[in-house]
PDB file of N, CA and C in Angstrom:
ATOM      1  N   UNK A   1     -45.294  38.442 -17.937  1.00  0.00           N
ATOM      2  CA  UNK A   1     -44.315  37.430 -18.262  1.00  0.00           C
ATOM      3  C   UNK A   1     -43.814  36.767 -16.977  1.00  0.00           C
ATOM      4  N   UNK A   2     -43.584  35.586 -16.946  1.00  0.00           N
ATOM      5  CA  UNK A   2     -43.193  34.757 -16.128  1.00  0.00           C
ATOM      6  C   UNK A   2     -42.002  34.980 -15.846  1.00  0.00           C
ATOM      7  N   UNK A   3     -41.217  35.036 -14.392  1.00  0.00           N
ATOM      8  CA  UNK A   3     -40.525  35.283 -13.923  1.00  0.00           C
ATOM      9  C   UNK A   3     -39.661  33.566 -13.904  1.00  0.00           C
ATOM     10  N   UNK A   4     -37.941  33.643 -14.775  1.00  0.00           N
ATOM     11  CA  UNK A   4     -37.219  32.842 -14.592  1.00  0.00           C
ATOM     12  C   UNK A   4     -36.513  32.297 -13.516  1.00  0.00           C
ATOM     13  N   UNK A   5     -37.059  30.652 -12.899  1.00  0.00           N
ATOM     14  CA  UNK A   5     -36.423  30.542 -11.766  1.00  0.00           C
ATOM     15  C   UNK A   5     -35.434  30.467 -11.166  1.00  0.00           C
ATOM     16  N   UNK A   6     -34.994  30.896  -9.983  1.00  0.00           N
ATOM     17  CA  UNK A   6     -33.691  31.108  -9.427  1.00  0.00           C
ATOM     18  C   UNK A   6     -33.136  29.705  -9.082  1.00  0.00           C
ATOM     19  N   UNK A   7     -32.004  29.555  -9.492  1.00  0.00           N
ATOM     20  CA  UNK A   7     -31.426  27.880  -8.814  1.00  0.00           C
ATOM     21  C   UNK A   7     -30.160  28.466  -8.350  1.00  0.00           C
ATOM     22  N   UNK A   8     -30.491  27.266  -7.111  1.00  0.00           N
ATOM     23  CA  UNK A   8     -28.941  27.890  -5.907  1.00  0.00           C
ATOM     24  C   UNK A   8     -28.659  26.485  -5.826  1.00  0.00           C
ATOM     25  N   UNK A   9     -27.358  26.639  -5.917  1.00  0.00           N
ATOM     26  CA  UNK A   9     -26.135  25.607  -5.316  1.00  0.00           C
ATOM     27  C   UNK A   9     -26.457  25.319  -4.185  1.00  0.00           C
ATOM     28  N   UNK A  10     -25.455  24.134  -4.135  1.00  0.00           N
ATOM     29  CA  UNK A  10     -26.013  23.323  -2.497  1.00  0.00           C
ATOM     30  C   UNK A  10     -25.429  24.463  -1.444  1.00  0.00           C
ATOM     31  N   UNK A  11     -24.401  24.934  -2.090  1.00  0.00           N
ATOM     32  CA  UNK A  11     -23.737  26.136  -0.366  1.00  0.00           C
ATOM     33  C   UNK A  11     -25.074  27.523  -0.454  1.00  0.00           C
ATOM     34  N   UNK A  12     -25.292  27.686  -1.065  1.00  0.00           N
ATOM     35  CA  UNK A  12     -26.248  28.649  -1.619  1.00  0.00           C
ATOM     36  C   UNK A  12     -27.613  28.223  -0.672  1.00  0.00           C
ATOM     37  N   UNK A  13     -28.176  27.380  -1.044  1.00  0.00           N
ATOM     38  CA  UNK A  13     -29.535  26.302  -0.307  1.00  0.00           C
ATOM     39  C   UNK A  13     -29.306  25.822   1.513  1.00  0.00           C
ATOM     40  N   UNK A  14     -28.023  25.335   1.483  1.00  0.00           N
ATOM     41  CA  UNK A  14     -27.793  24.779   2.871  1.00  0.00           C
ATOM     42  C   UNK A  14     -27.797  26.768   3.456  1.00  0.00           C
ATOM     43  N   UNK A  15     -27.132  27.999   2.870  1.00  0.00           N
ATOM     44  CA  UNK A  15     -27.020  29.328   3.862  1.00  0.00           C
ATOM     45  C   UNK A  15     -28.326  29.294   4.071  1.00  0.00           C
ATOM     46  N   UNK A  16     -29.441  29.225   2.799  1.00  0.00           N
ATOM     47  CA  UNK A  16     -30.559  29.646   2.593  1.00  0.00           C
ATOM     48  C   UNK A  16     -31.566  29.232   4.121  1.00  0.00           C
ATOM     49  N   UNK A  17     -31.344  27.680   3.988  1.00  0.00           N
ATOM     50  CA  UNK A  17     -31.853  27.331   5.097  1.00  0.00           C
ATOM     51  C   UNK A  17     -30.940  27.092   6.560  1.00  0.00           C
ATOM     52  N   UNK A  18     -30.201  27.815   7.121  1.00  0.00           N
ATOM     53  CA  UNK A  18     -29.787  27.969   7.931  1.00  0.00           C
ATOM     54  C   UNK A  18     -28.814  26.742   8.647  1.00  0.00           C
ATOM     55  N   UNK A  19     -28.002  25.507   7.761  1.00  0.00           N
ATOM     56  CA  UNK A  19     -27.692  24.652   7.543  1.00  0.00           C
ATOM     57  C   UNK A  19     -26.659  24.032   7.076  1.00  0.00           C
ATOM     58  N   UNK A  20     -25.954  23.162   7.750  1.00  0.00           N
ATOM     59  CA  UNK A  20     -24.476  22.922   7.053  1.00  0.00           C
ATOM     60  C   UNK A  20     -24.967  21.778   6.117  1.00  0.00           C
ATOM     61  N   UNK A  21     -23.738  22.365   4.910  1.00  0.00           N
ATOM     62  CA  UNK A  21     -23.544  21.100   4.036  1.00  0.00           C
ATOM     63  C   UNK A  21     -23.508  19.720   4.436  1.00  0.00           C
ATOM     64  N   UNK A  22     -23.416  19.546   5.108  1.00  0.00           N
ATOM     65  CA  UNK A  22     -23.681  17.519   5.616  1.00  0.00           C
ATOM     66  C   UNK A  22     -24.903  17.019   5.858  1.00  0.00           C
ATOM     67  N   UNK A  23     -25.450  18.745   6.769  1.00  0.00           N
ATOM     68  CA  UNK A  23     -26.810  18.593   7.049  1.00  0.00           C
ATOM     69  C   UNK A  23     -27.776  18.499   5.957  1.00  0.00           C
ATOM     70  N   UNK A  24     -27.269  19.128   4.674  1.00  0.00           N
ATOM     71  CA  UNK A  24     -28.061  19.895   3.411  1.00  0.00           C
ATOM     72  C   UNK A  24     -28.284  17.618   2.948  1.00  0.00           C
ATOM     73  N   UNK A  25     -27.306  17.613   2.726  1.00  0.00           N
ATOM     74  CA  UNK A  25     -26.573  16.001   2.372  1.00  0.00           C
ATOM     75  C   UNK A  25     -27.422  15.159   3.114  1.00  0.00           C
ATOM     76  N   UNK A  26     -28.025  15.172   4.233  1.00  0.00           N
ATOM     77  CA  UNK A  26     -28.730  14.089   5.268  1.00  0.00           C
ATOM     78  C   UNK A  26     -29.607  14.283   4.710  1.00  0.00           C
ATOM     79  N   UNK A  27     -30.331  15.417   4.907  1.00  0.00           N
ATOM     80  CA  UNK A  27     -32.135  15.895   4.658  1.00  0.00           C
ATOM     81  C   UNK A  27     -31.932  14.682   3.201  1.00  0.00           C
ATOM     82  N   UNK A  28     -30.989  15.044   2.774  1.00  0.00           N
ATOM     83  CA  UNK A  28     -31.180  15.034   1.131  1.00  0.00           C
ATOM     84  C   UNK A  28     -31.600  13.240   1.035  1.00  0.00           C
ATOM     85  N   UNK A  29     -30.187  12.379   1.642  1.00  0.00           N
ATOM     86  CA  UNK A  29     -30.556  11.069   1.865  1.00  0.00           C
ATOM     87  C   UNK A  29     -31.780  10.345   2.595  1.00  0.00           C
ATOM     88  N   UNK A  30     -32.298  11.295   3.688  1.00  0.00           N
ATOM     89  CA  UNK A  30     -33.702  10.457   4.033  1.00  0.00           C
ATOM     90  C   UNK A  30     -34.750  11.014   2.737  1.00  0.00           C
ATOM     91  N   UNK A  31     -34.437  11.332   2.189  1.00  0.00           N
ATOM     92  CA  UNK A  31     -35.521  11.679   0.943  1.00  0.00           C
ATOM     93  C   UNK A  31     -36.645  12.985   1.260  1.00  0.00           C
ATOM     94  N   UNK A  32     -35.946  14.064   2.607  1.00  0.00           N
ATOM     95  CA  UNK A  32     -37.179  14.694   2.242  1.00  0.00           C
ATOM     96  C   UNK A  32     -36.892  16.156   2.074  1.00  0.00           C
ATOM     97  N   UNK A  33     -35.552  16.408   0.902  1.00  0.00           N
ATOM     98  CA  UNK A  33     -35.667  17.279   0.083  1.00  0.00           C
ATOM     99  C   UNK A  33     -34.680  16.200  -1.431  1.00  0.00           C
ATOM    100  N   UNK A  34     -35.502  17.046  -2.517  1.00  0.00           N
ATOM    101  CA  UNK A  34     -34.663  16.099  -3.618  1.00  0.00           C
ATOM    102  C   UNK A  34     -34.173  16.917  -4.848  1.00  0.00           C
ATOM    103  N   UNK A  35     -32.979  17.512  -4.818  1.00  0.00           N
ATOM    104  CA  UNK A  35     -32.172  18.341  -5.464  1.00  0.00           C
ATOM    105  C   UNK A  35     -32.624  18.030  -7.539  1.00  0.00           C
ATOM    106  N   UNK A  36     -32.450  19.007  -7.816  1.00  0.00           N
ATOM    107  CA  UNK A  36     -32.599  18.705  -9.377  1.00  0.00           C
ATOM    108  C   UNK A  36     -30.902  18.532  -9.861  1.00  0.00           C
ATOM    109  N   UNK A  37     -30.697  17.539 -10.345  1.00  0.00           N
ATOM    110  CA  UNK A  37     -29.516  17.231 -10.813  1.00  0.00           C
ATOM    111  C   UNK A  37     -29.033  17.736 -12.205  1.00  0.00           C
ATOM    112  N   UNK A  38     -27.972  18.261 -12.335  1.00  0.00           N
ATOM    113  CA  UNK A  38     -27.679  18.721 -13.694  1.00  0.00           C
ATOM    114  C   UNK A  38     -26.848  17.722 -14.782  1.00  0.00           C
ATOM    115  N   UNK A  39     -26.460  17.672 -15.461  1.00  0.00           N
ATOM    116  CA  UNK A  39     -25.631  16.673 -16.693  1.00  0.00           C
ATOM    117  C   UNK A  39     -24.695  16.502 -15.911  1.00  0.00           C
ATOM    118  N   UNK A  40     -23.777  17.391 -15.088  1.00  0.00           N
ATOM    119  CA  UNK A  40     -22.859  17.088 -14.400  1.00  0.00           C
ATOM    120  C   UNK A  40     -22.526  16.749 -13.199  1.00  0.00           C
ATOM    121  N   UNK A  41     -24.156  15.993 -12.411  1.00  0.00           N
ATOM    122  CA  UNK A  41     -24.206  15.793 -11.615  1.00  0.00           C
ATOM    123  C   UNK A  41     -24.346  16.803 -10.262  1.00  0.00           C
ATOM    124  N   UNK A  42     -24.397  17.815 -10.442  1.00  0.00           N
ATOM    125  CA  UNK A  42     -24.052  18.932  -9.146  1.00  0.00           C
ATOM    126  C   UNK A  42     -25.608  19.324  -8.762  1.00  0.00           C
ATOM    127  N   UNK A  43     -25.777  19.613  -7.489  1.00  0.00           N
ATOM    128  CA  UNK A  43     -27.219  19.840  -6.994  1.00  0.00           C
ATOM    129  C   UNK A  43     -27.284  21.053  -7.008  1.00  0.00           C
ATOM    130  N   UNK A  44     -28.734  20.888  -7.552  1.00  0.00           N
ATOM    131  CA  UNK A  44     -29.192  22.678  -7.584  1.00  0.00           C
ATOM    132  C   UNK A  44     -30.808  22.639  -7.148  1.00  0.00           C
ATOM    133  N   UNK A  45     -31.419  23.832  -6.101  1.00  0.00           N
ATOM    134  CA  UNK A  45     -32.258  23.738  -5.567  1.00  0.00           C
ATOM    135  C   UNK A  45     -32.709  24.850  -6.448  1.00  0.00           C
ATOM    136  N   UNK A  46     -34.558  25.344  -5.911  1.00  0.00           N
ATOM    137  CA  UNK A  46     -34.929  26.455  -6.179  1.00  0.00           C
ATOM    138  C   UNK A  46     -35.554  26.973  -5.112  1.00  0.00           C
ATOM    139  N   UNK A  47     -35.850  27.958  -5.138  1.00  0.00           N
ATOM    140  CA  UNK A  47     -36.216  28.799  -3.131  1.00  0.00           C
ATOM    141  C   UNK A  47     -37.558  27.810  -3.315  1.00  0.00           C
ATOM    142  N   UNK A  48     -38.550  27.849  -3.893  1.00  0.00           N
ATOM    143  CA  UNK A  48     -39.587  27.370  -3.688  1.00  0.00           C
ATOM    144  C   UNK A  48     -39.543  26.067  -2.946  1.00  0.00           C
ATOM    145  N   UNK A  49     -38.812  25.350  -3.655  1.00  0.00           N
ATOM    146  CA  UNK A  49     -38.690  23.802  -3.315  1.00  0.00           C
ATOM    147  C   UNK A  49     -37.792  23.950  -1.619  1.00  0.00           C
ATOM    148  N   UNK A  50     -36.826  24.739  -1.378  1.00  0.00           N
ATOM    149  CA  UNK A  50     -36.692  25.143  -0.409  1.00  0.00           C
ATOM    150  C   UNK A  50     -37.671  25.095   0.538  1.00  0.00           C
ATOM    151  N   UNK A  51     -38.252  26.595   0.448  1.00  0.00           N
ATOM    152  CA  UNK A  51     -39.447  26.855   1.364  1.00  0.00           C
ATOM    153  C   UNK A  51     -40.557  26.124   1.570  1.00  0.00           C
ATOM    154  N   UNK A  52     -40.989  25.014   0.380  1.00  0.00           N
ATOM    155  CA  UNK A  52     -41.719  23.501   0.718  1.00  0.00           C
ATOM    156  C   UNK A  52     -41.169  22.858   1.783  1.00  0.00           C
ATOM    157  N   UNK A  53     -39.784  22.738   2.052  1.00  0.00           N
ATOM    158  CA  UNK A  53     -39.020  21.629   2.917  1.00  0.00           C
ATOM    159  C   UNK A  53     -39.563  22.600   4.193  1.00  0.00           C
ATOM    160  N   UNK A  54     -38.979  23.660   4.446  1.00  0.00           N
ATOM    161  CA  UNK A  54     -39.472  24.552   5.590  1.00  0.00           C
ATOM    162  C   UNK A  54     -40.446  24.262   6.127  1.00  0.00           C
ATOM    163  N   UNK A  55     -41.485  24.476   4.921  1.00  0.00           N
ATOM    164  CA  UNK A  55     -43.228  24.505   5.469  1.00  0.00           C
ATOM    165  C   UNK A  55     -43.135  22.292   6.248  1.00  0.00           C
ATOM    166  N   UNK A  56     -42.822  22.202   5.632  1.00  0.00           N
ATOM    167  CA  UNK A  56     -42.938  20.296   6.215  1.00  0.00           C
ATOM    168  C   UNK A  56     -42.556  20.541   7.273  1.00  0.00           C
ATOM    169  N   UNK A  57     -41.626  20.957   7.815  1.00  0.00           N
ATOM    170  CA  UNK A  57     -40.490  20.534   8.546  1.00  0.00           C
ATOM    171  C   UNK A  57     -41.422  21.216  10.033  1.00  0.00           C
ATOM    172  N   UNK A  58     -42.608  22.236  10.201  1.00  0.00           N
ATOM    173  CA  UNK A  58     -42.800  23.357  10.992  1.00  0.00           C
ATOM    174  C   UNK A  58     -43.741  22.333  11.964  1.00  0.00           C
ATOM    175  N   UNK A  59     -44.022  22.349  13.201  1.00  0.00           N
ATOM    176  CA  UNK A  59     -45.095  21.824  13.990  1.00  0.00           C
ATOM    177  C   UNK A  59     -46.037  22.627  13.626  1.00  0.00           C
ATOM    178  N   UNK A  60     -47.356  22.456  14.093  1.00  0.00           N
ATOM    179  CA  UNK A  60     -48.528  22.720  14.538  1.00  0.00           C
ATOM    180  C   UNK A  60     -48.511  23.631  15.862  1.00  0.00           C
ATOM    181  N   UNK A  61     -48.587  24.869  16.094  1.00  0.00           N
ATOM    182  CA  UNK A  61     -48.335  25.928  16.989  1.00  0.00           C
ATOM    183  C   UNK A  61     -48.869  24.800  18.228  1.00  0.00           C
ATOM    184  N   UNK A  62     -50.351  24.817  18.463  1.00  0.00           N
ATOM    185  CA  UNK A  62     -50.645  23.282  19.440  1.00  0.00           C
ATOM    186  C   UNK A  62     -49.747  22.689  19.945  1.00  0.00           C
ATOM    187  N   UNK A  63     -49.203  21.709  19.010  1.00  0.00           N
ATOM    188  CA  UNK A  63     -48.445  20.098  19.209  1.00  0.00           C
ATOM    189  C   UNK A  63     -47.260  21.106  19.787  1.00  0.00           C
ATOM    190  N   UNK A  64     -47.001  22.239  19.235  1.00  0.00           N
ATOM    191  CA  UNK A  64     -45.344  22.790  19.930  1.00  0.00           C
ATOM    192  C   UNK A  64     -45.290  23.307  21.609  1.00  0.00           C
ATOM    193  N   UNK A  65     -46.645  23.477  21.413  1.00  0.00           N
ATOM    194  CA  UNK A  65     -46.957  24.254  23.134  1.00  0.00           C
ATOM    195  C   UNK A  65     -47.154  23.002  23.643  1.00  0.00           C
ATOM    196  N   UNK A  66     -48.232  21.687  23.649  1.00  0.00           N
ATOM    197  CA  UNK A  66     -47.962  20.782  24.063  1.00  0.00           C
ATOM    198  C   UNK A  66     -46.566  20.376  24.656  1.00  0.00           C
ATOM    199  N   UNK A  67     -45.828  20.008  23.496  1.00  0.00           N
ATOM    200  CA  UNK A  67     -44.159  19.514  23.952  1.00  0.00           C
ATOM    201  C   UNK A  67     -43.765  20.683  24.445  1.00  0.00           C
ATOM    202  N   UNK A  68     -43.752  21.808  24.774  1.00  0.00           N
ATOM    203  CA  UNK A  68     -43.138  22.526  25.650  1.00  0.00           C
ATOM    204  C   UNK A  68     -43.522  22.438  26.721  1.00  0.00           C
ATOM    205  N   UNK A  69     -44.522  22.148  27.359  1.00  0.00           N
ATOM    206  CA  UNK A  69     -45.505  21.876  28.827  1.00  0.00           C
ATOM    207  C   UNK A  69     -45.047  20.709  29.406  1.00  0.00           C
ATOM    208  N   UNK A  70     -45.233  19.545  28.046  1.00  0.00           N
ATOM    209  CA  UNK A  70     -44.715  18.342  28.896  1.00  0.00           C
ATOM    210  C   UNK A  70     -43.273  18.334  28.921  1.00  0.00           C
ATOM    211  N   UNK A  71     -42.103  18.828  28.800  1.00  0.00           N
ATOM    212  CA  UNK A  71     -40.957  19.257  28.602  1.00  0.00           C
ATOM    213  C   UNK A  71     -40.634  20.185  29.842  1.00  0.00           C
ATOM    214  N   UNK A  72     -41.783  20.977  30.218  1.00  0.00           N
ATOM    215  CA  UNK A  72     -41.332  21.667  30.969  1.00  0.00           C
ATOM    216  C   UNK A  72     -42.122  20.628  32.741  1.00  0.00           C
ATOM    217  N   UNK A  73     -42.673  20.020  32.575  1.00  0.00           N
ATOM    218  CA  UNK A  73     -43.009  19.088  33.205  1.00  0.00           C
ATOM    219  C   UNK A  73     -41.923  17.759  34.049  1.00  0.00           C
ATOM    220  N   UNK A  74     -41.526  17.590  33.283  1.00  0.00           N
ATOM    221  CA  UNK A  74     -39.998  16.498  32.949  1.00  0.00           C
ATOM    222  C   UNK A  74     -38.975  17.136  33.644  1.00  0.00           C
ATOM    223  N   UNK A  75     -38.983  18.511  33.411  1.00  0.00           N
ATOM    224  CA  UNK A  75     -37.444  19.205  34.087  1.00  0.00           C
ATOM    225  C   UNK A  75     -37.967  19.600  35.391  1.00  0.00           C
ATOM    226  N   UNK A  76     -39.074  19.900  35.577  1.00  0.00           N
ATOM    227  CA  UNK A  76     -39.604  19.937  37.351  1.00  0.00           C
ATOM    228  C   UNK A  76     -39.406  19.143  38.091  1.00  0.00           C
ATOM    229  N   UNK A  77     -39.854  17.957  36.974  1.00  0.00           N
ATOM    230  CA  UNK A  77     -39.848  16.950  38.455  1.00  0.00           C
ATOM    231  C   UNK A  77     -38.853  16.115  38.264  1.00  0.00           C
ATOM    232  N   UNK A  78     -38.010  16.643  37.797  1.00  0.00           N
ATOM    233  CA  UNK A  78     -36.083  15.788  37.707  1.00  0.00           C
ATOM    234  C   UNK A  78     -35.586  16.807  38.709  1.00  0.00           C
ATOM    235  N   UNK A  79     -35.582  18.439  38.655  1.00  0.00           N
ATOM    236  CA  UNK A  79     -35.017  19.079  39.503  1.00  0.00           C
ATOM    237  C   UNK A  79     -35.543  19.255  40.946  1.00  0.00           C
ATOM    238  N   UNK A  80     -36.733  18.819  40.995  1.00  0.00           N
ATOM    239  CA  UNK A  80     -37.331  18.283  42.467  1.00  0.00           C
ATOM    240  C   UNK A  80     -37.077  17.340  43.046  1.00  0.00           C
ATOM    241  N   UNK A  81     -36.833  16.462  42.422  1.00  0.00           N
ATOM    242  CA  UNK A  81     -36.710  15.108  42.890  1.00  0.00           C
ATOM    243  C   UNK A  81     -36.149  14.624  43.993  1.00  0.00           C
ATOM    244  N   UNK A  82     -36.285  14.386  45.102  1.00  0.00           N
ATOM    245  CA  UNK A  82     -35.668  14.114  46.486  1.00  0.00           C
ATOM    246  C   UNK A  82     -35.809  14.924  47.364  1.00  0.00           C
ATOM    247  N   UNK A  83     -36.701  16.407  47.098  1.00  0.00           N
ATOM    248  CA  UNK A  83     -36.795  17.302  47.879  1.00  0.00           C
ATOM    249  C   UNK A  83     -38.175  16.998  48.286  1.00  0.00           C
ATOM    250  N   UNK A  84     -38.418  17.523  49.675  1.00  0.00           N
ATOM    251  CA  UNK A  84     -39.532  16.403  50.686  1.00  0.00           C
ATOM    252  C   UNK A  84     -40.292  18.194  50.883  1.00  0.00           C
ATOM    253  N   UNK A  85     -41.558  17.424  50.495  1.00  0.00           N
ATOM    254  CA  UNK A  85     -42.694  19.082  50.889  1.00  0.00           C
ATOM    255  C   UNK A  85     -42.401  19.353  52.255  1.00  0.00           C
ATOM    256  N   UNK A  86     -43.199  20.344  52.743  1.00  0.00           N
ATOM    257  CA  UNK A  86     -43.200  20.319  54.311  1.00  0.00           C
ATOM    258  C   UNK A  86     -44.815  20.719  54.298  1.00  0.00           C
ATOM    259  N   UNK A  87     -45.668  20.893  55.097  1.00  0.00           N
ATOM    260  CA  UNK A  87     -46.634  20.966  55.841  1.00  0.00           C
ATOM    261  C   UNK A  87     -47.262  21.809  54.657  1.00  0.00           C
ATOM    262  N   UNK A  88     -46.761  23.129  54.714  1.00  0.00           N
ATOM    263  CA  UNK A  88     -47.471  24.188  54.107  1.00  0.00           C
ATOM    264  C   UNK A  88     -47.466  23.790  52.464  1.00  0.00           C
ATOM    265  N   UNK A  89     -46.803  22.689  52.037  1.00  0.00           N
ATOM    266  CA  UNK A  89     -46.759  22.221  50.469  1.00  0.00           C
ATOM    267  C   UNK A  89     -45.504  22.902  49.646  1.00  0.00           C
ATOM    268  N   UNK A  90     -44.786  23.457  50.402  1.00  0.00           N
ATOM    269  CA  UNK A  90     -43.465  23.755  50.201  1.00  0.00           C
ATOM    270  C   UNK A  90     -42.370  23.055  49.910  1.00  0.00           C
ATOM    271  N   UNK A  91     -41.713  22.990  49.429  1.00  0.00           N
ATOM    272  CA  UNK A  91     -40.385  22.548  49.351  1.00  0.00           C
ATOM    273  C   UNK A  91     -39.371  22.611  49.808  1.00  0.00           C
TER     274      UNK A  91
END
């Protein structure tokens, strides 16, 4: 038998995903999570639809090491900047 799905409130959904209510409210307005609405208007999620938003939301292990390299690239040579090598390639 099929297991009845769980629906969580927006405070319920925003703990779920680690997230304040305004934040729960933004995602919600760029359209890329979309609450099931009840007769009385109040949002109710289900973990699944949750953990869909999660899975979107994740980089590509790659693309994340990428931006960490060139990131860590950027802060070298901002915190170098004006400091003159010497001979031996030192700083």
């Amino acid at each position: 038998m099929k297991e009845p799905r769980v629906w969580l409130k927006a405070s319920g959904a925003a703990k779920y995903l680690g997230i304040s209510l305004p934040t729960l409210k933004k995602i919600e307005e760029e359209g890329k999570l979309v609450p099931f609405l009840t007769p009385g208007e109040h949002r109710r999620y289900t973990v699944e639809m949750l953990d869909e938003y999660l899975e979107s939301t994740q980089k590509p292990p790659a693309a994340e090491a990428a931006a960490d390299g060139e990131a860590d690239k950027r802060m070298t040579a901002k915190c170098t900047d004006g400091l003159e090598k010497t001979d031996s390639g030192r700083m």
